[in-house]
Protein backbone atom coordinates (compact mmCIF):
# COMPACT_ATOMS: atom_id res chain seq x y z
CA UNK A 1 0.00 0.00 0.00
CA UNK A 2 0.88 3.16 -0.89
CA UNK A 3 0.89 5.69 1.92
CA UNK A 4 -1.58 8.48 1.08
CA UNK A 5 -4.60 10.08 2.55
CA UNK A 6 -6.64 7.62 0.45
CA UNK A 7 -5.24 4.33 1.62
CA UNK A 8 -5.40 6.09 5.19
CA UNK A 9 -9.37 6.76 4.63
CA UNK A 10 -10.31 3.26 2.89
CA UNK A 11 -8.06 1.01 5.50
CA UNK A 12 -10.15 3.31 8.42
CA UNK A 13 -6.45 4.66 10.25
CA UNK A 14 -8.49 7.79 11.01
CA UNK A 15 -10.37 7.52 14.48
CA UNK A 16 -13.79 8.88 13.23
CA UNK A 17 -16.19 10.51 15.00
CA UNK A 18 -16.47 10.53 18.88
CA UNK A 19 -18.31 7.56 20.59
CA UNK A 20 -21.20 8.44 22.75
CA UNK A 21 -20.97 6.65 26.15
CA UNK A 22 -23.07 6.55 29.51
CA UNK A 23 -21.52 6.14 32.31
CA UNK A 24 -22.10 5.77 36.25
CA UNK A 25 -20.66 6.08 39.49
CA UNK A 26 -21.31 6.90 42.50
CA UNK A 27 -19.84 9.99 45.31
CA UNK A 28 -20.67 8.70 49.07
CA UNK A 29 -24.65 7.80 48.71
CA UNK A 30 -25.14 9.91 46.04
CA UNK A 31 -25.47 7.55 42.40
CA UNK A 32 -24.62 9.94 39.12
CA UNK A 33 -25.14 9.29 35.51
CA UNK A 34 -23.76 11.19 32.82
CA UNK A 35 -23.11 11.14 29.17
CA UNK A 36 -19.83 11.61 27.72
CA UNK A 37 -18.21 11.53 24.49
CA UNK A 38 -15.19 9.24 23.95
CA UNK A 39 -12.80 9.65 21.01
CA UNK A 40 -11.04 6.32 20.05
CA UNK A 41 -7.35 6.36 21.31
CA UNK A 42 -5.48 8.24 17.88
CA UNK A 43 -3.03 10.90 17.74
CA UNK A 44 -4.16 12.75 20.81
CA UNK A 45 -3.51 9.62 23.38
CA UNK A 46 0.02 8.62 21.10
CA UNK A 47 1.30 12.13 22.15
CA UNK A 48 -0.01 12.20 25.65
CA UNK A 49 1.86 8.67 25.95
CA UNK A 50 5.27 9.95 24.34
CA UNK A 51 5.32 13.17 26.80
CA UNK A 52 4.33 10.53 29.91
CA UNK A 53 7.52 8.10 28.29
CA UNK A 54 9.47 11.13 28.28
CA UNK A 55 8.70 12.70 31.52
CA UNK A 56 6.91 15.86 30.30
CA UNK A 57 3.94 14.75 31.71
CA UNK A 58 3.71 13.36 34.81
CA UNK A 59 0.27 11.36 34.83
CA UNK A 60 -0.27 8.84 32.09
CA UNK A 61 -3.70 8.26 33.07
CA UNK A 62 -4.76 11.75 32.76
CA UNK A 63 -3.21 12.25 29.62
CA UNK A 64 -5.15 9.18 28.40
CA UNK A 65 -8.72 10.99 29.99
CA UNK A 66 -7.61 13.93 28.37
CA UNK A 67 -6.95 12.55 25.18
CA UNK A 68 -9.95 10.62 25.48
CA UNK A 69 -12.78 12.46 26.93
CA UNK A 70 -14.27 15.29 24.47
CA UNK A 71 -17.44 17.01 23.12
CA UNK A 72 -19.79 16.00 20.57
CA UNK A 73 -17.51 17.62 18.21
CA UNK A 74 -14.36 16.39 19.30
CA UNK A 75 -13.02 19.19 21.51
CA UNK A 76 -11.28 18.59 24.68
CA UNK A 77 -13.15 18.75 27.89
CA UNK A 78 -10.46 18.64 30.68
CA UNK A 79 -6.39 18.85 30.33
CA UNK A 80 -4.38 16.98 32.36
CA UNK A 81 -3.92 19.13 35.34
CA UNK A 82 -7.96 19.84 35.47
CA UNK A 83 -7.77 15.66 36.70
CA UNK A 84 -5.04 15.79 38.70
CA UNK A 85 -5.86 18.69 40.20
CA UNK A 86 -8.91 20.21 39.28
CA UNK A 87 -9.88 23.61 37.61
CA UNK A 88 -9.43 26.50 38.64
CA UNK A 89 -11.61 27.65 41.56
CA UNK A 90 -14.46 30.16 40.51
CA UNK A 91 -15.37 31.60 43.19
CA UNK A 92 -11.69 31.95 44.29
CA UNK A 93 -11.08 33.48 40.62
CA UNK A 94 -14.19 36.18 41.63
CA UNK A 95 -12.39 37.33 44.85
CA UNK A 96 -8.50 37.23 43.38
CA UNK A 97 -8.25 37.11 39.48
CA UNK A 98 -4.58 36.37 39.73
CA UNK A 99 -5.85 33.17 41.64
CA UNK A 100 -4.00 29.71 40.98
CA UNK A 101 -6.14 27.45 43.68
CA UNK A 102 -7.89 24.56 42.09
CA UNK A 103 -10.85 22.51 42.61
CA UNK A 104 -8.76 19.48 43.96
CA UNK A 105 -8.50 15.95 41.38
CA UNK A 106 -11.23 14.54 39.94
CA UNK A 107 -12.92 12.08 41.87
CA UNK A 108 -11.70 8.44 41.83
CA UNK A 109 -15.18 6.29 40.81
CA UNK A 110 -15.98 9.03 38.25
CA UNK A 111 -12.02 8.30 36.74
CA UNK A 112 -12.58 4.65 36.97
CA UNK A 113 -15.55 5.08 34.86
CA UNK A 114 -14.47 7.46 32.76
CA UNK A 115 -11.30 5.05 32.09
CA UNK A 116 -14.31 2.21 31.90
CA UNK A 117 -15.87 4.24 29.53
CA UNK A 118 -12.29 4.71 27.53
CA UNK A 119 -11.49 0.78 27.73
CA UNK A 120 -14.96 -0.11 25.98
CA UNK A 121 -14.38 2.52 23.09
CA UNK A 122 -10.77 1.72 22.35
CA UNK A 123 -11.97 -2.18 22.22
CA UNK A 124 -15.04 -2.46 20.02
CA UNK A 125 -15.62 -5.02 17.60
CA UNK A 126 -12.16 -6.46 18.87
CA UNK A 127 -12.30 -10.22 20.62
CA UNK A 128 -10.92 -10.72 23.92
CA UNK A 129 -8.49 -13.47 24.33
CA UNK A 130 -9.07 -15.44 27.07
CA UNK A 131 -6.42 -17.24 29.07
CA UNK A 132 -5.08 -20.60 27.59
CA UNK A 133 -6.21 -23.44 29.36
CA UNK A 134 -4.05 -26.03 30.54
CA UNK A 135 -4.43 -30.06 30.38
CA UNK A 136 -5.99 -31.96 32.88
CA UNK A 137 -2.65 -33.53 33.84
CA UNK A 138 -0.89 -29.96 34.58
CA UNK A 139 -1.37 -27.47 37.46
């Protein structure tokens, strides 16, 4: 094959539209459900997994939810730091515009199923291998 944007477009190397996902978790006794948007792991999650190789960026995982998580269009919806330690704080923005205090990380059962969320996407249509089974004989 000859390397072109053709041969990219018919063999599908481009990660398409985002993937619509519900997810769930729960804060203390409080159960949430939200819809998200999940791109398919492309050129976005490569680079966020380079910089984490590299040490540029210190979280893989929030790279990957960064990478990941997006709008209907496509568009980001949190960087890095906005997991690992929140947005900015609004109300602390109101009071002090030169503010740098954040929200605190995001919380842990809403990353699990946001990475839940990430792990379904990235595998569709793909068959899990399941672990090789040994003879009766063997242990």
């Amino acid at each position: 094959m000859k390397l072109s944007i053709e041969t990219l477009r018919s063999s599908g190397s481009f990660t398409g539209r985002p993937v619509e996902k519900e997810i769930n978790w729960k804060q203390g006794d409080k159960a949430f459900t939200a819809t998200v948007f999940v791109r398919p792991l492309g050129y976005q999650s490569a680079v966020s997994d380079v910089l984490s190789a590299g040490g540029k960026q210190k979280d893989n995982i929030a790279g990957r939810i960064a990478a990941a998580i997006c709008d209907e269009e496509g568009n980001t919806v949190f960087s890095p730091i906005d997991i690992t330690h929140g947005p900015l704080d609004p109300a602390e923005l109101e009071k002090d515009p030169a503010s740098t205090k954040r929200l605190g990380a995001l919380d842990g059962n809403l990353t699990v199923a946001l990475m839940v969320a990430i792990n379904e996407v990235t595998n569709m249509g793909k068959t899990q291998t399941s672990a090789t089974s040994t003879s009766s004989g063997t242990s």
